[in-house]
N, C-alpha and C. Protein backbone atom coordinates (compact mmCIF):
# COMPACT_ATOMS: atom_id res chain seq x y z
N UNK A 1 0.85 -1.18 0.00
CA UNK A 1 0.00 0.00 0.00
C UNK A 1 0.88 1.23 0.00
N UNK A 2 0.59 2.23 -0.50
CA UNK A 2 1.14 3.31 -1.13
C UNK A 2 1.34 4.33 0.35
N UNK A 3 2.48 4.91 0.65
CA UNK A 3 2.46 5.95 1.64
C UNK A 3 1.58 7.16 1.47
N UNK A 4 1.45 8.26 2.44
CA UNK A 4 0.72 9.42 1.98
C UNK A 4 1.42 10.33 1.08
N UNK A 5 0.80 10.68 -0.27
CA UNK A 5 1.28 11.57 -1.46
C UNK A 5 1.81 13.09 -0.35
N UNK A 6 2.23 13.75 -1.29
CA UNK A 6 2.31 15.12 -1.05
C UNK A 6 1.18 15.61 -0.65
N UNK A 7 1.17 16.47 0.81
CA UNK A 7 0.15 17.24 0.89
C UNK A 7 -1.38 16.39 1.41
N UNK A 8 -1.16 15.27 1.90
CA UNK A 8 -2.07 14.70 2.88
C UNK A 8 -1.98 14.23 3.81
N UNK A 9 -2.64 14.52 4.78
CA UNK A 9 -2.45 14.16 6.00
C UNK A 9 -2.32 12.80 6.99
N UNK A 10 -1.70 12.40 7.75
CA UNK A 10 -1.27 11.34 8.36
C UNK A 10 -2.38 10.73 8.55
N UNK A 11 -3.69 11.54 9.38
CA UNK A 11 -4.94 11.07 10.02
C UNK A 11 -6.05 10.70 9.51
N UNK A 12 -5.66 10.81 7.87
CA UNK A 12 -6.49 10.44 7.26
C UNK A 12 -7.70 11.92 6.65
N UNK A 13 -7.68 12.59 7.28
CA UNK A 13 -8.44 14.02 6.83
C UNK A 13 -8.07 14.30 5.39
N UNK A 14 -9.17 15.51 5.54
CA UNK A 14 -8.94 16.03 4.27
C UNK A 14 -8.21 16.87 3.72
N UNK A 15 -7.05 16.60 2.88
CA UNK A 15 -6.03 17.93 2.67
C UNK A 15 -6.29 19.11 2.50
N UNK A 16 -5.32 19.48 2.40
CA UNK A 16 -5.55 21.03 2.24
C UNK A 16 -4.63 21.34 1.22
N UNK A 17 -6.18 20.97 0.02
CA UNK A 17 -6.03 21.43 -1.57
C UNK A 17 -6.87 22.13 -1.66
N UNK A 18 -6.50 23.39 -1.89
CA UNK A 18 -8.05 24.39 -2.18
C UNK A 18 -8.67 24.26 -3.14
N UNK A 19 -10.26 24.54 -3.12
CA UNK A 19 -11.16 23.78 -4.63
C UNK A 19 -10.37 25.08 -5.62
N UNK A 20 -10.04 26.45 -5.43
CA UNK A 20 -9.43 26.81 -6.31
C UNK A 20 -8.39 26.16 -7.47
N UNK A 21 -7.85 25.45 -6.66
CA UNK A 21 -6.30 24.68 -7.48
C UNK A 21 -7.36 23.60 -8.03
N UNK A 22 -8.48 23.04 -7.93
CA UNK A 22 -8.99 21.95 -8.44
C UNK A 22 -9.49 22.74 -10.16
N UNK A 23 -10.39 23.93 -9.21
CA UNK A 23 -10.46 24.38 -10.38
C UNK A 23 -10.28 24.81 -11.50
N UNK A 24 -8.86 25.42 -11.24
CA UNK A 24 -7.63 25.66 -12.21
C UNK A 24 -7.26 24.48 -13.24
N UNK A 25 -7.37 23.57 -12.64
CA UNK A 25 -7.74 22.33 -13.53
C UNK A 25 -8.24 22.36 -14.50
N UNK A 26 -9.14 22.57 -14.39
CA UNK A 26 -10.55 22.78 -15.72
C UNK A 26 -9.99 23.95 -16.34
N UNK A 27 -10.17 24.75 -15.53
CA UNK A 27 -9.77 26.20 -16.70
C UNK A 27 -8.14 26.17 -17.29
N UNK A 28 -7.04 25.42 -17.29
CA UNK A 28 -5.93 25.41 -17.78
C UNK A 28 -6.24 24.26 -18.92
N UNK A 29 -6.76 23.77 -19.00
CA UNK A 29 -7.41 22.56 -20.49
C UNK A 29 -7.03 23.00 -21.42
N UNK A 30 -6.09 22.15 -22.44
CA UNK A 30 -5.68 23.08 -23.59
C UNK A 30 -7.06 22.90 -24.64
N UNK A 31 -7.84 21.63 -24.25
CA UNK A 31 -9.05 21.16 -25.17
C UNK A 31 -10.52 21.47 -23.88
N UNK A 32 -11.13 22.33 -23.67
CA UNK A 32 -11.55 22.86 -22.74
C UNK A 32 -13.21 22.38 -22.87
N UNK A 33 -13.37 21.51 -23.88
CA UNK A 33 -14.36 20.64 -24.09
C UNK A 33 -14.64 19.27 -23.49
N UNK A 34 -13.25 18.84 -23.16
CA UNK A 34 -12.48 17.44 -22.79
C UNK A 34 -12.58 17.22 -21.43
N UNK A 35 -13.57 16.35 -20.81
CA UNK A 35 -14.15 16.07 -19.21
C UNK A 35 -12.65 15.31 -18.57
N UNK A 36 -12.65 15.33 -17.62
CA UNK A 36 -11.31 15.46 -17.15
C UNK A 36 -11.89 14.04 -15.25
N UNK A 37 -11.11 13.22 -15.32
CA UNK A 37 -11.09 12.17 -14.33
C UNK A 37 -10.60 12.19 -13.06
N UNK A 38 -10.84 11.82 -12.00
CA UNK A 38 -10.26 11.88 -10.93
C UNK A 38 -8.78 12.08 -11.08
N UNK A 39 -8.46 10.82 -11.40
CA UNK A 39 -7.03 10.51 -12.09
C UNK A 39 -5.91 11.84 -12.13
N UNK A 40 -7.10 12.40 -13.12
CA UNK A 40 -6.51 13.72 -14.16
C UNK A 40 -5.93 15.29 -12.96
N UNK A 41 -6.57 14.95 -12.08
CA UNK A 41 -7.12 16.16 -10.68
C UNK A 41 -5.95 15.50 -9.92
N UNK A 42 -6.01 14.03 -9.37
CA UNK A 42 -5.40 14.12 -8.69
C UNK A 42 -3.77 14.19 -8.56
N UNK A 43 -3.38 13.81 -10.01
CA UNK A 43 -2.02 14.15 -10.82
C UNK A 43 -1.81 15.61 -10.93
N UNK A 44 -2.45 16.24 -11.35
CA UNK A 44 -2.28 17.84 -11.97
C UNK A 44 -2.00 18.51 -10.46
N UNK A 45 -3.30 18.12 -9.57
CA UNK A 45 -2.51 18.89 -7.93
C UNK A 45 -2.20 18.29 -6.79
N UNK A 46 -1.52 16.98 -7.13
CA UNK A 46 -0.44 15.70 -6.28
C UNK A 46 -1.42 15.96 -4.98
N UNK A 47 -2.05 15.17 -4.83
CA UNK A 47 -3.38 14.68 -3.91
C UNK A 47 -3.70 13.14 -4.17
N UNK A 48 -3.91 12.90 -3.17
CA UNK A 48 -4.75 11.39 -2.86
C UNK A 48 -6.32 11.21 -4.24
N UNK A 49 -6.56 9.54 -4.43
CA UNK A 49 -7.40 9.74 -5.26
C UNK A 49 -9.08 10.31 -4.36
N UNK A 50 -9.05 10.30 -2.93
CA UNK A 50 -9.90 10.12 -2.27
C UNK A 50 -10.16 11.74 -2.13
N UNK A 51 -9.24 12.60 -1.69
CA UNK A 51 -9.19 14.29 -1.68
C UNK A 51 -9.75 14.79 -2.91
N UNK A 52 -9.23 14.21 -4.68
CA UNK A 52 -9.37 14.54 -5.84
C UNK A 52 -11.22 14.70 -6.01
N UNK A 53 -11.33 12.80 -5.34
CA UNK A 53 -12.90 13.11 -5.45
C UNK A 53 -14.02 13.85 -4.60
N UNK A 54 -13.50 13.68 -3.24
CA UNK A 54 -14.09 15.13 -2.36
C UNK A 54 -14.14 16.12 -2.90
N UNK A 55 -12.79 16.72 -3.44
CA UNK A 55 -13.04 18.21 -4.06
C UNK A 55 -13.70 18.41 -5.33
N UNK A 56 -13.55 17.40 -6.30
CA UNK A 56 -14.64 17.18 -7.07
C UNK A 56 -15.97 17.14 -7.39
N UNK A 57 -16.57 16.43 -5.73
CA UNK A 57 -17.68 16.57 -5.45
C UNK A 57 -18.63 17.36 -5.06
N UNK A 58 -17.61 18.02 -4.83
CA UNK A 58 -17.91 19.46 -3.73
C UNK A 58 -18.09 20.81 -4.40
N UNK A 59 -17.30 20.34 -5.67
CA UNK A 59 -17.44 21.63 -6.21
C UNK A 59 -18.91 20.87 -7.60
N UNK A 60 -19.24 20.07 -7.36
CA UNK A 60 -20.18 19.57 -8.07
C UNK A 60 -21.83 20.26 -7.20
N UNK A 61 -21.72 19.18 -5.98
CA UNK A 61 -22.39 20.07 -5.30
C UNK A 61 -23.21 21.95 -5.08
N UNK A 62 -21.76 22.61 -5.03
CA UNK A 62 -21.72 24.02 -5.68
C UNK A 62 -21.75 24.47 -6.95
N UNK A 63 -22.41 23.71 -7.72
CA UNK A 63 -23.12 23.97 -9.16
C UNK A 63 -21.52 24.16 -10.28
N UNK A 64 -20.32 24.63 -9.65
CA UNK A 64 -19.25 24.63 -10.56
C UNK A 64 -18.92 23.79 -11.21
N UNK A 65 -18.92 22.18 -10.80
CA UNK A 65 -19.00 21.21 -12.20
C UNK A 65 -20.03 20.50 -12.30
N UNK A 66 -20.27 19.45 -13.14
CA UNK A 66 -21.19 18.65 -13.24
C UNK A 66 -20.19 17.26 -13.61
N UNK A 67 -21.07 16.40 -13.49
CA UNK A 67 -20.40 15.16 -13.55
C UNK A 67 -21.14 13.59 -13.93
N UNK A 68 -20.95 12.59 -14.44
CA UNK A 68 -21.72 11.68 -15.34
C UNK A 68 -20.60 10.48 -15.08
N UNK A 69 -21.43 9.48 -14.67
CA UNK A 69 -20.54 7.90 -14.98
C UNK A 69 -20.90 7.37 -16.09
N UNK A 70 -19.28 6.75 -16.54
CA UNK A 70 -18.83 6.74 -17.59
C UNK A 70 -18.63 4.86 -17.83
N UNK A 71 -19.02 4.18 -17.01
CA UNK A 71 -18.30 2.78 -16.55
C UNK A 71 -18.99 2.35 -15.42
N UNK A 72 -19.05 1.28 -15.19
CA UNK A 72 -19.30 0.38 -14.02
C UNK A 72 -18.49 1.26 -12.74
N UNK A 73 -17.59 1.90 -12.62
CA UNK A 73 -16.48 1.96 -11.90
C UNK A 73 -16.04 3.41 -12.15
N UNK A 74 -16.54 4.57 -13.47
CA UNK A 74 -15.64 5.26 -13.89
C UNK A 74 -16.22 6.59 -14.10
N UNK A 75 -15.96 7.55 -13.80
CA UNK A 75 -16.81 8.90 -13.69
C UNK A 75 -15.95 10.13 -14.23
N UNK A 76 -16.91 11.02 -14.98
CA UNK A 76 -15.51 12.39 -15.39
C UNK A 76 -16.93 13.02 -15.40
N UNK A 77 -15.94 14.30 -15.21
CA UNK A 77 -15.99 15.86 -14.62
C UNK A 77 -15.77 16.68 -15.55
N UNK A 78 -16.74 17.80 -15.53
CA UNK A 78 -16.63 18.67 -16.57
C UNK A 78 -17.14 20.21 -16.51
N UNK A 79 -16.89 21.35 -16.60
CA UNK A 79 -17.07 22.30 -16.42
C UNK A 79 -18.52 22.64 -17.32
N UNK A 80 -19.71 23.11 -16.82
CA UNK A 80 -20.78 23.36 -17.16
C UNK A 80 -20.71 24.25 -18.39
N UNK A 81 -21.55 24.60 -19.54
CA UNK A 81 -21.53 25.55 -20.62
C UNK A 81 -22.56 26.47 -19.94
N UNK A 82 -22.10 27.94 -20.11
CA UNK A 82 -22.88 28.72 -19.77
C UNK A 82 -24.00 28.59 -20.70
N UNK A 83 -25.87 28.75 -19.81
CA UNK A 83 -26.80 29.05 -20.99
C UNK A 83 -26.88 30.34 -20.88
N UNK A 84 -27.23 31.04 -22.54
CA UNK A 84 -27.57 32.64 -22.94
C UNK A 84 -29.29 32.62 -22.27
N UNK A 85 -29.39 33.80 -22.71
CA UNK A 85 -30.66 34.17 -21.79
C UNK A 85 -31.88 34.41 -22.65
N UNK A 86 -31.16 33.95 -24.10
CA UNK A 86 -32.10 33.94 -25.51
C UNK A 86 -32.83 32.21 -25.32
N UNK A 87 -32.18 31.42 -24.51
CA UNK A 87 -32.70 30.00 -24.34
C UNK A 87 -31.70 29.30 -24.29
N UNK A 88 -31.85 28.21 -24.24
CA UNK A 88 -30.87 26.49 -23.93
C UNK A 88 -29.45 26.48 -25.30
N UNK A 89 -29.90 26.81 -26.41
CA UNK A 89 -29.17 26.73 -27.54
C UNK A 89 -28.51 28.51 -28.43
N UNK A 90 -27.25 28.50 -27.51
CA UNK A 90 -26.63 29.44 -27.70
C UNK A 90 -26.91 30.11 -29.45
N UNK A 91 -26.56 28.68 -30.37
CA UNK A 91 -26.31 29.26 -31.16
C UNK A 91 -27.57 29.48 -31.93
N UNK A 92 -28.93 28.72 -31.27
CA UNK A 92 -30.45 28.98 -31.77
C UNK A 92 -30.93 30.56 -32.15
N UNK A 93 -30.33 31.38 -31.66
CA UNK A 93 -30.55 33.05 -32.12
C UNK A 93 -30.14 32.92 -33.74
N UNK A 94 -28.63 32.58 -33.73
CA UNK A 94 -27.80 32.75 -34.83
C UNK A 94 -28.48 32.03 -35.67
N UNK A 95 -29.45 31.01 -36.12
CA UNK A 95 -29.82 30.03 -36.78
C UNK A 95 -31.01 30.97 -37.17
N UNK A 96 -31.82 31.51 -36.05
CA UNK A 96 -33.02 31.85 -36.29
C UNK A 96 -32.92 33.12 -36.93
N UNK A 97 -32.39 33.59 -37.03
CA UNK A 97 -31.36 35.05 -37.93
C UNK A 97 -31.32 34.81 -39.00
N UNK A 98 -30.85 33.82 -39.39
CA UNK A 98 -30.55 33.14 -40.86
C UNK A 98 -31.85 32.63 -41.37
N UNK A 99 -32.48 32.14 -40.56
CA UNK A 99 -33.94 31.19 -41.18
C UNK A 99 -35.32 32.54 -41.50
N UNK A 100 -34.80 34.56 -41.03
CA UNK A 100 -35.01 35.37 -40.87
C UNK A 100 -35.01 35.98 -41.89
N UNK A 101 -33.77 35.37 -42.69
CA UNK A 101 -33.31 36.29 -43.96
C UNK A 101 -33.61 35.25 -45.30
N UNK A 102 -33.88 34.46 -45.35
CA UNK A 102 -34.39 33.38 -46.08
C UNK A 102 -35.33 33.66 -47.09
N UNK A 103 -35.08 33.17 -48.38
CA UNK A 103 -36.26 34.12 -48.91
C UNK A 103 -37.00 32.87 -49.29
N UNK A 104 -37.57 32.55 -48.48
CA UNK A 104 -39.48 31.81 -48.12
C UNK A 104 -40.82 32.18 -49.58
N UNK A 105 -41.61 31.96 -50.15
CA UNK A 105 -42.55 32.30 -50.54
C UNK A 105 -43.45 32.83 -49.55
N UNK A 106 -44.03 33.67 -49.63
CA UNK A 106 -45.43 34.10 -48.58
C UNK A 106 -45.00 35.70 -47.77
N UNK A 107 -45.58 36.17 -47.19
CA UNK A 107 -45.63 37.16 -46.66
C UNK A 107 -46.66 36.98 -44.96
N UNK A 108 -46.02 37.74 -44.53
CA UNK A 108 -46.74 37.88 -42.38
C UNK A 108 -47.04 36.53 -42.18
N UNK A 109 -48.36 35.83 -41.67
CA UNK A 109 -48.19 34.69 -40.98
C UNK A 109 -47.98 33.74 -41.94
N UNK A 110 -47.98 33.88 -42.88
CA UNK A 110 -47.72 32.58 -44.03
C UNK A 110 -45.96 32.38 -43.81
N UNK A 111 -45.63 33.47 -44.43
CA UNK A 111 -43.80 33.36 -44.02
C UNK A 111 -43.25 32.87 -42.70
N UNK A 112 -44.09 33.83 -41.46
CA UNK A 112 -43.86 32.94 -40.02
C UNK A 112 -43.69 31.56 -39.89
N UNK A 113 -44.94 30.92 -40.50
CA UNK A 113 -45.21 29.79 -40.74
C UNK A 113 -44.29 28.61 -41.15
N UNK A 114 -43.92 29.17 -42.40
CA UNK A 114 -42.59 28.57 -42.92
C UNK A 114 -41.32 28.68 -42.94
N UNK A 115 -41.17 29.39 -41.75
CA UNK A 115 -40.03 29.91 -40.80
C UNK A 115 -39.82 28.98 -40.14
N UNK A 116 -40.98 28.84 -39.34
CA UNK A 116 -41.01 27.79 -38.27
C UNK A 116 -40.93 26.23 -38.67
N UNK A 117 -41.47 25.89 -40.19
CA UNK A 117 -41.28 25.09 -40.43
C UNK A 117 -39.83 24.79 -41.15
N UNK A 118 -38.95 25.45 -41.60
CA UNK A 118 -37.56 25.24 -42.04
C UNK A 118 -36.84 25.20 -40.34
N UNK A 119 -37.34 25.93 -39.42
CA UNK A 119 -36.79 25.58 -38.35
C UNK A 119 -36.87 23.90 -37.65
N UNK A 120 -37.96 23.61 -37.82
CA UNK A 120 -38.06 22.10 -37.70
C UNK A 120 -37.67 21.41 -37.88
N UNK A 121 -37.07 21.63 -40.00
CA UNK A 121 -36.80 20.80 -40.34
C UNK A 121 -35.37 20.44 -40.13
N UNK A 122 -34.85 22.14 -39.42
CA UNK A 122 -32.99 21.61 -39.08
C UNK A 122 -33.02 21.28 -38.12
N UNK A 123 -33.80 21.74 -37.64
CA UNK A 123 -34.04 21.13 -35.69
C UNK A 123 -33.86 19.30 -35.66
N UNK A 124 -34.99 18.60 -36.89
CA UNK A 124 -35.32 17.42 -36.84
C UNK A 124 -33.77 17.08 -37.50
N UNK A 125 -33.42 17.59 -38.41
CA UNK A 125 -31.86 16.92 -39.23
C UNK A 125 -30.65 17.33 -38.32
N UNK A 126 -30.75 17.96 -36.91
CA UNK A 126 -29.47 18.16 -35.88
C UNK A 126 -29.82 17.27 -35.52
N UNK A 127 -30.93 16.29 -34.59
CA UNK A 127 -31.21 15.40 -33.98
C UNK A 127 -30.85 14.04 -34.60
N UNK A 128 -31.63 14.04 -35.89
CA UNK A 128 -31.00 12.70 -37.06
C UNK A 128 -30.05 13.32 -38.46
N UNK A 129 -29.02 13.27 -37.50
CA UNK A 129 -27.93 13.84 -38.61
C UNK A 129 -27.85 12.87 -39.74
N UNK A 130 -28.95 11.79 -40.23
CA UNK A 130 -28.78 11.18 -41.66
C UNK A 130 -29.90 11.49 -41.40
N UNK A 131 -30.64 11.55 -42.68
CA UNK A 131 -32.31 11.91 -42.54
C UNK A 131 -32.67 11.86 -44.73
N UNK A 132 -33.50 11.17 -44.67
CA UNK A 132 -33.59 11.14 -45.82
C UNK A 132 -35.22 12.15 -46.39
N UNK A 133 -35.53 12.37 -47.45
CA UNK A 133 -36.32 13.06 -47.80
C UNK A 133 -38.18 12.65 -47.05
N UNK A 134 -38.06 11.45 -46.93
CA UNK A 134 -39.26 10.85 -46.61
C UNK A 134 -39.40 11.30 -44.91
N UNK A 135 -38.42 11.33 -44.62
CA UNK A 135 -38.11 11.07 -43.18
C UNK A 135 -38.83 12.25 -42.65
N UNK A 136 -38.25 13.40 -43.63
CA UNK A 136 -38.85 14.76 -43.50
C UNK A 136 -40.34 15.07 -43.62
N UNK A 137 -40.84 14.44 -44.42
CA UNK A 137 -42.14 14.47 -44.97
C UNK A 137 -43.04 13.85 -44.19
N UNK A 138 -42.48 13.02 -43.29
CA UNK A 138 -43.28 11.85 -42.48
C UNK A 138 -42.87 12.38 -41.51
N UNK A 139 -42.20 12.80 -40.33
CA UNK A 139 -41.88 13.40 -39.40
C UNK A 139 -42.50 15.05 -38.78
N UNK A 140 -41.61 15.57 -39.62
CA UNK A 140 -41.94 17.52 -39.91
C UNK A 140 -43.06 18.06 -40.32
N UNK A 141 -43.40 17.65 -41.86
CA UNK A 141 -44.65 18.38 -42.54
C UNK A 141 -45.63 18.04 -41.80
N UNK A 142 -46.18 16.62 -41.08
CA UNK A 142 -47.43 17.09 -40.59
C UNK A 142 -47.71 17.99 -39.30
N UNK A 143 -46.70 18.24 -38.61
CA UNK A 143 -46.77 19.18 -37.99
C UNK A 143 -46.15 20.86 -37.88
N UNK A 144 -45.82 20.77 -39.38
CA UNK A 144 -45.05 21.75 -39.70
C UNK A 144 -45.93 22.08 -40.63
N UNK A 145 -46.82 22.15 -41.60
CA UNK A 145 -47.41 21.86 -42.91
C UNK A 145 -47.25 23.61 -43.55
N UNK A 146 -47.08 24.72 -42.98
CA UNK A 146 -46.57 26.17 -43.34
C UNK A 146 -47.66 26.51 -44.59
N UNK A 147 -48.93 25.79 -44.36
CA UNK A 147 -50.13 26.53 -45.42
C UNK A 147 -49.55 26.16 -46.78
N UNK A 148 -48.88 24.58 -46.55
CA UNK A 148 -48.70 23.84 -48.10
C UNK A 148 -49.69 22.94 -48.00
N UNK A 149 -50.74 22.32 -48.99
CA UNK A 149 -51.32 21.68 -49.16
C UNK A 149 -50.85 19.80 -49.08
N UNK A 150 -50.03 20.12 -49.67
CA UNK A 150 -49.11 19.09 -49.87
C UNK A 150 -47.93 18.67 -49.49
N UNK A 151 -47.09 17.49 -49.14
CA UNK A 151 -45.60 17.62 -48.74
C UNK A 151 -44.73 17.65 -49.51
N UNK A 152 -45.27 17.20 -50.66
CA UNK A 152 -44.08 17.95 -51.99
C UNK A 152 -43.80 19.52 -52.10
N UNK A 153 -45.35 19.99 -51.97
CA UNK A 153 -44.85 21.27 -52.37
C UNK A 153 -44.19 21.81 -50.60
N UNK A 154 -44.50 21.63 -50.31
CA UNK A 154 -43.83 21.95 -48.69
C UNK A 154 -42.12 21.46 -49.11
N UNK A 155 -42.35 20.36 -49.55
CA UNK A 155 -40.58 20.21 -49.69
C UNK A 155 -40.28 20.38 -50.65
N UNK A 156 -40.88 21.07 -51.75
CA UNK A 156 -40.05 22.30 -52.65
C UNK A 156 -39.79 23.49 -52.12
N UNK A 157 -40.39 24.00 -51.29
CA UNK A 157 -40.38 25.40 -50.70
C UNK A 157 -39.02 25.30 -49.68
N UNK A 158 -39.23 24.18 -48.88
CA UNK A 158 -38.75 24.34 -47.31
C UNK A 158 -36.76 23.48 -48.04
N UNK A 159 -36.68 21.96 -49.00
CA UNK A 159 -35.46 22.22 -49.01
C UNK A 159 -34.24 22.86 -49.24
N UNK A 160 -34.38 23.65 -50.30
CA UNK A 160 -33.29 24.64 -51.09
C UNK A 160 -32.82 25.56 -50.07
N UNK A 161 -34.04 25.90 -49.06
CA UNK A 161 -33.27 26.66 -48.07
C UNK A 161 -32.57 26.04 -46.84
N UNK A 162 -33.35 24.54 -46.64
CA UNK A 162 -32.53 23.81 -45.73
C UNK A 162 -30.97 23.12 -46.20
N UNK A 163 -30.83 23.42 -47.07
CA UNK A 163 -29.69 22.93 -47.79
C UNK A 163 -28.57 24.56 -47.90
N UNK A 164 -29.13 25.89 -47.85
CA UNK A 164 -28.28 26.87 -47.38
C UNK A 164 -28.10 27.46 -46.37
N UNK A 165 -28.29 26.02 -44.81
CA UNK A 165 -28.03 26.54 -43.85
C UNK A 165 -27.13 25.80 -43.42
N UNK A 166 -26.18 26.69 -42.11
CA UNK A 166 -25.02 25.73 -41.47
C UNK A 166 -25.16 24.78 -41.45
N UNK A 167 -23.78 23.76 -41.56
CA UNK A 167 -24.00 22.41 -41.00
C UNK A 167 -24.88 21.55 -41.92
N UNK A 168 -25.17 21.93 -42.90
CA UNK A 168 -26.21 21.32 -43.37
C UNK A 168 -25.42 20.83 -44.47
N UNK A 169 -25.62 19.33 -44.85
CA UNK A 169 -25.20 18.73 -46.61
C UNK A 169 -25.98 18.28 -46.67
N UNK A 170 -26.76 18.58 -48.04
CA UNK A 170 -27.57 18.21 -48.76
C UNK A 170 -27.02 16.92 -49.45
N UNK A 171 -28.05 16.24 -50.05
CA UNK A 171 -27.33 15.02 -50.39
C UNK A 171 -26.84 15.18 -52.13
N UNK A 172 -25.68 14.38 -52.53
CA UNK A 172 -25.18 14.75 -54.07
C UNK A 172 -26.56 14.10 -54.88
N UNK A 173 -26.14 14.58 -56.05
CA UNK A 173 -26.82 14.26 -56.75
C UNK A 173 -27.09 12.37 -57.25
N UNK A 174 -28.22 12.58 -57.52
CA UNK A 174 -29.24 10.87 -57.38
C UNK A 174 -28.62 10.49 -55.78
N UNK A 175 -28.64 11.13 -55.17
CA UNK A 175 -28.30 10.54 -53.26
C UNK A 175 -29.66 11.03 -53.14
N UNK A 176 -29.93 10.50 -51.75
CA UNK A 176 -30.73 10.45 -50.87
C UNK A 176 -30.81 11.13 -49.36
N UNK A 177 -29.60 10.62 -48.64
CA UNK A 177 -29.19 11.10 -47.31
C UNK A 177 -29.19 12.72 -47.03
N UNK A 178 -29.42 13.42 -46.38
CA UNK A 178 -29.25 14.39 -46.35
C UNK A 178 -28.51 14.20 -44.41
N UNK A 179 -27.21 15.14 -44.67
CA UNK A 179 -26.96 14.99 -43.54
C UNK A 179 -26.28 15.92 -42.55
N UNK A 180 -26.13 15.85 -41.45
CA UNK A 180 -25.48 17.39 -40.47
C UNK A 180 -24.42 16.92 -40.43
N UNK A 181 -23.63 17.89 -40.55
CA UNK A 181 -22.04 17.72 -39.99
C UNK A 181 -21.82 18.90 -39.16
N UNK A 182 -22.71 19.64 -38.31
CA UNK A 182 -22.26 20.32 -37.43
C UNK A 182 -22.35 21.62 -37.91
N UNK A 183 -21.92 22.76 -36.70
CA UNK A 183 -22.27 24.12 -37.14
C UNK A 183 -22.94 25.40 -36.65
């Protein structure tokens, strides 16, 4: 069995690693996306694995991280994404900006309409980043339908523009798939 590391105490207590230095952790990440392990904490500020996860916990507790098991046995830590105050999806303004400037057929609630429905339809193709034409038509249009009679003509209107938004590939020609790659 291993003696006591640097910086813990004989009696078994809890060192005295301040959650600052834990935290520094997280914020020195050269990939600051990348959830980070007991392991990772207790190497970076030479502590016991038992202190790493106290202070871990603790600062979990205090809303500063969040945390998810990963394994039978295996858990990582990760610094929360701030939410904007426009809603849950930072970059949902920026999307809805674009789906803003779109040139739609229709005018006032007809255009709304089919606003909301090109919003759907990237909404539904972020969720199933392969998504084929049917998928759309059977999924979206009936609850999207933007005062088209039909789902053809709904998906003449609604793809050309879902195909000039971020993240979005349309599928090549005689393809099918239409798919997200992010954005």
């Amino acid at each position: 069995m291993a003696g006591p590391r640097e910086g813990d105490i004989a009696d078994g207590s809890v060192e005295a690693v301040p959650l600052s230095a834990v935290i520094e952790v997280f914020d020195q990440r050269e990939d600051a996306a990348r959830p980070l392990t007991a392991t990772d904490v207790m190497e970076a500020v030479d502590c016991s694995r038992r202190t790493a996860h106290n202070k871990l916990n603790e600062l979990v507790e205090r809303g500063v991280l969040e945390t998810r098991k990963v394994g039978s046995r295996s858990r990582v830590w990760w610094t929360p994404i701030e939410q904007s105050a426009s809603g849950p999806d930072p970059a949902g303004s920026e999307i809805e900006q674009l789906i803003a400037e779109v040139d739609l057929p229709g005018t006032g609630k007809t255009l709304v309409s089919r606003q909301e429905a090109l919003l759907a339809a990237y909404e539904y193709l972020k969720e199933h980043p392969e998504a084929k034409k049917s998928d759309f038509l059977q999924e979206v249009f009936p609850e999207n339908p933007a005062e088209y009679e039909t789902a053809e003509g709904w998906w003449n209107a609604i793809q050309p523009a879902l195909a000039d938004l971020p993240g979005v590939n349309p599928p090549e020609e005689r393809g099918h798939i239409w798919h997200f790659m992010g954005g």
